[in-house]
C-alpha atoms as a PDB file:
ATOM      1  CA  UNK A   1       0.749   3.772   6.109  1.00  0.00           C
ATOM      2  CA  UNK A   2       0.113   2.028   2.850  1.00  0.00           C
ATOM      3  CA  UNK A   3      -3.141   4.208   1.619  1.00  0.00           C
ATOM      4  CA  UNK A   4      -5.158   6.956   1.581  1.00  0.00           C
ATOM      5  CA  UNK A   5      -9.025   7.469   1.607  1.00  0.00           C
ATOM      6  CA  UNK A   6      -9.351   6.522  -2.171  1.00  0.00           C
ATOM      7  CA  UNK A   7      -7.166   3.382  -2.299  1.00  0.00           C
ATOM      8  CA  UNK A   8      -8.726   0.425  -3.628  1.00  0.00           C
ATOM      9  CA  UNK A   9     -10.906  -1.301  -0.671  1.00  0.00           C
ATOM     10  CA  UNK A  10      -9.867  -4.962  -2.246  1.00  0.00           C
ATOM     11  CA  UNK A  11      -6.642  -4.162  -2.165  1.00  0.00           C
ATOM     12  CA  UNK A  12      -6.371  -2.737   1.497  1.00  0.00           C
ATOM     13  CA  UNK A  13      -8.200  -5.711   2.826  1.00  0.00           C
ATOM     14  CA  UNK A  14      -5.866  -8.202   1.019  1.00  0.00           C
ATOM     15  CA  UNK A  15      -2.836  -5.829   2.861  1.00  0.00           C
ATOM     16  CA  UNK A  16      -4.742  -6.423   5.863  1.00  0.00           C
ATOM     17  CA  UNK A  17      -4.850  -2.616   6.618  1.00  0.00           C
ATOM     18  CA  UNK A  18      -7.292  -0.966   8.783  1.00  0.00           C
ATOM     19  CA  UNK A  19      -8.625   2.625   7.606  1.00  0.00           C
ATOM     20  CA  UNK A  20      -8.209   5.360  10.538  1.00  0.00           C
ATOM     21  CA  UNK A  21      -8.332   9.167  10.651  1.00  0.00           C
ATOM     22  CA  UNK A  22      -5.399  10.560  12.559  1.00  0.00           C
ATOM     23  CA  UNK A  23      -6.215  13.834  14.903  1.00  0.00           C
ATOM     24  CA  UNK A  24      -5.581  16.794  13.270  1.00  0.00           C
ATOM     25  CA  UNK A  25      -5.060  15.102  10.140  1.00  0.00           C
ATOM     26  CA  UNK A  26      -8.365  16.314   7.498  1.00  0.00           C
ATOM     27  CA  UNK A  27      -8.364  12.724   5.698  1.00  0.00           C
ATOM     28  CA  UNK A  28      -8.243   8.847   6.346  1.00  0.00           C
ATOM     29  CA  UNK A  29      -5.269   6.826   5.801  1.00  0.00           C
ATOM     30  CA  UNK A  30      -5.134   3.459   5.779  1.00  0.00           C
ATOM     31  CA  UNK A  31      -2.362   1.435   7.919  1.00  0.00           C
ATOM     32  CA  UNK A  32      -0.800  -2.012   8.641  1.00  0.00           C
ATOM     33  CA  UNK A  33       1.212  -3.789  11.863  1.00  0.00           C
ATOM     34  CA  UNK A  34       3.156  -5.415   9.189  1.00  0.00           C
ATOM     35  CA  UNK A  35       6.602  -4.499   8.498  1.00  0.00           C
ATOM     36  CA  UNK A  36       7.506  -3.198   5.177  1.00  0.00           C
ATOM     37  CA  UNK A  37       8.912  -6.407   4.032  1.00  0.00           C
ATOM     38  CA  UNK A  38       5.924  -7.978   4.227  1.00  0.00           C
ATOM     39  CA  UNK A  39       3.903  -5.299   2.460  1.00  0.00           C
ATOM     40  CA  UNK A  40       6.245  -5.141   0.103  1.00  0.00           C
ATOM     41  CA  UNK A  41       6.205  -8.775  -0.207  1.00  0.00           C
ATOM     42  CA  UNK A  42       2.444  -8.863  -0.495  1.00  0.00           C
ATOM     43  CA  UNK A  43       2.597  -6.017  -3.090  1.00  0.00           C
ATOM     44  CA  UNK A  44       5.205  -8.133  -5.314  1.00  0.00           C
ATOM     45  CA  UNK A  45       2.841 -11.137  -5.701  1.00  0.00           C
ATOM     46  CA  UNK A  46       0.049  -8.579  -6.480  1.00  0.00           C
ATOM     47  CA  UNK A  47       2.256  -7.440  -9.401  1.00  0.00           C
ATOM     48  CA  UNK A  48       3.727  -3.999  -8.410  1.00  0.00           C
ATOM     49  CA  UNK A  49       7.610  -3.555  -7.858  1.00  0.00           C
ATOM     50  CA  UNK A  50       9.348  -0.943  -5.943  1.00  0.00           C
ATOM     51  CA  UNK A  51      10.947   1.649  -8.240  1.00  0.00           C
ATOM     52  CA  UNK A  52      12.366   3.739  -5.877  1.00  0.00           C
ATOM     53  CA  UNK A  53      12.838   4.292  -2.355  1.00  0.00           C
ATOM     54  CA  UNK A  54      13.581   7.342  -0.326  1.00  0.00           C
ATOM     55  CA  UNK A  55      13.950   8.248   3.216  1.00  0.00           C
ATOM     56  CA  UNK A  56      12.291  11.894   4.526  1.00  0.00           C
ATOM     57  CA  UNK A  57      13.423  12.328   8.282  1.00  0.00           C
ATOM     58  CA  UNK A  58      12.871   9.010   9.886  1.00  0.00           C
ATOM     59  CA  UNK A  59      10.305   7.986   7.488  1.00  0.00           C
ATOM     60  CA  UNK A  60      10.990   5.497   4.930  1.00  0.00           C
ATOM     61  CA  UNK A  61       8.879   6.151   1.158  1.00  0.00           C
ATOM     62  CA  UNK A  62       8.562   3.235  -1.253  1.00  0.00           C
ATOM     63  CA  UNK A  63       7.360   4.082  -5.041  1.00  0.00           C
ATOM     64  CA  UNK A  64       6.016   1.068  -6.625  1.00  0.00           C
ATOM     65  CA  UNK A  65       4.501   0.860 -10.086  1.00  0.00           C
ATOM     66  CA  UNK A  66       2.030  -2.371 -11.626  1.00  0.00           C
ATOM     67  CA  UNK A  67       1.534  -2.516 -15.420  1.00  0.00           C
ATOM     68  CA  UNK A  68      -1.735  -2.072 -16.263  1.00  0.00           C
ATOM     69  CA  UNK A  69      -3.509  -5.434 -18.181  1.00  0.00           C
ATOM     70  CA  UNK A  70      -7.173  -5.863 -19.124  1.00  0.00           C
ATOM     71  CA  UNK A  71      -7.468  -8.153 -16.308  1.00  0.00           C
ATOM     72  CA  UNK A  72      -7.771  -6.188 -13.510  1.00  0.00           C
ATOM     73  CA  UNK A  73      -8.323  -9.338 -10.899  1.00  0.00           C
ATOM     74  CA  UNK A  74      -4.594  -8.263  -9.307  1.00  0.00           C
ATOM     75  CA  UNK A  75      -5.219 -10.361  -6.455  1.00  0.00           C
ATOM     76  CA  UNK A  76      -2.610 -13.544  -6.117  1.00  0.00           C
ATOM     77  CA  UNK A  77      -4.553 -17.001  -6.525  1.00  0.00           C
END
């Protein structure tokens, strides 16, 4: 899962992530095949880095942070 319902749409599309509501579940999520390298790798180039990282059962949970800029075109050239 890399998002939920109010993540940025550019961004999600540039992560290649697909938006889907889980049953049950009373809000959408958006989610990738990738593996988390290559999220993570995708996220880099888009300017955030990981600050922390955690694990919760068999779950792994990455915190990343971007300075903000006046530019707000994050996407990589």
């Amino acid at each position: 899962m890399v998002g939920d319902e109010h993540s940025d749409p550019n961004l999600m599309n540039y992560l290649g992530a697909t938006k889907r509501n889980m049953l049950g579940n009373h809000f959408w999520e958006y989610y990738v095949q990738d593996a988390p390298r290559i999220v993570l790798d995708k996220l880099e180039k888009c300017g955030y880095r990981v600050i922390s990282m955690t694990g919760v059962g068999q779950t792994l949970v990455w915190c990343l942070h971007k300075e903000s800029t006046q530019n707000s075109n994050y996407l990589p050239a």
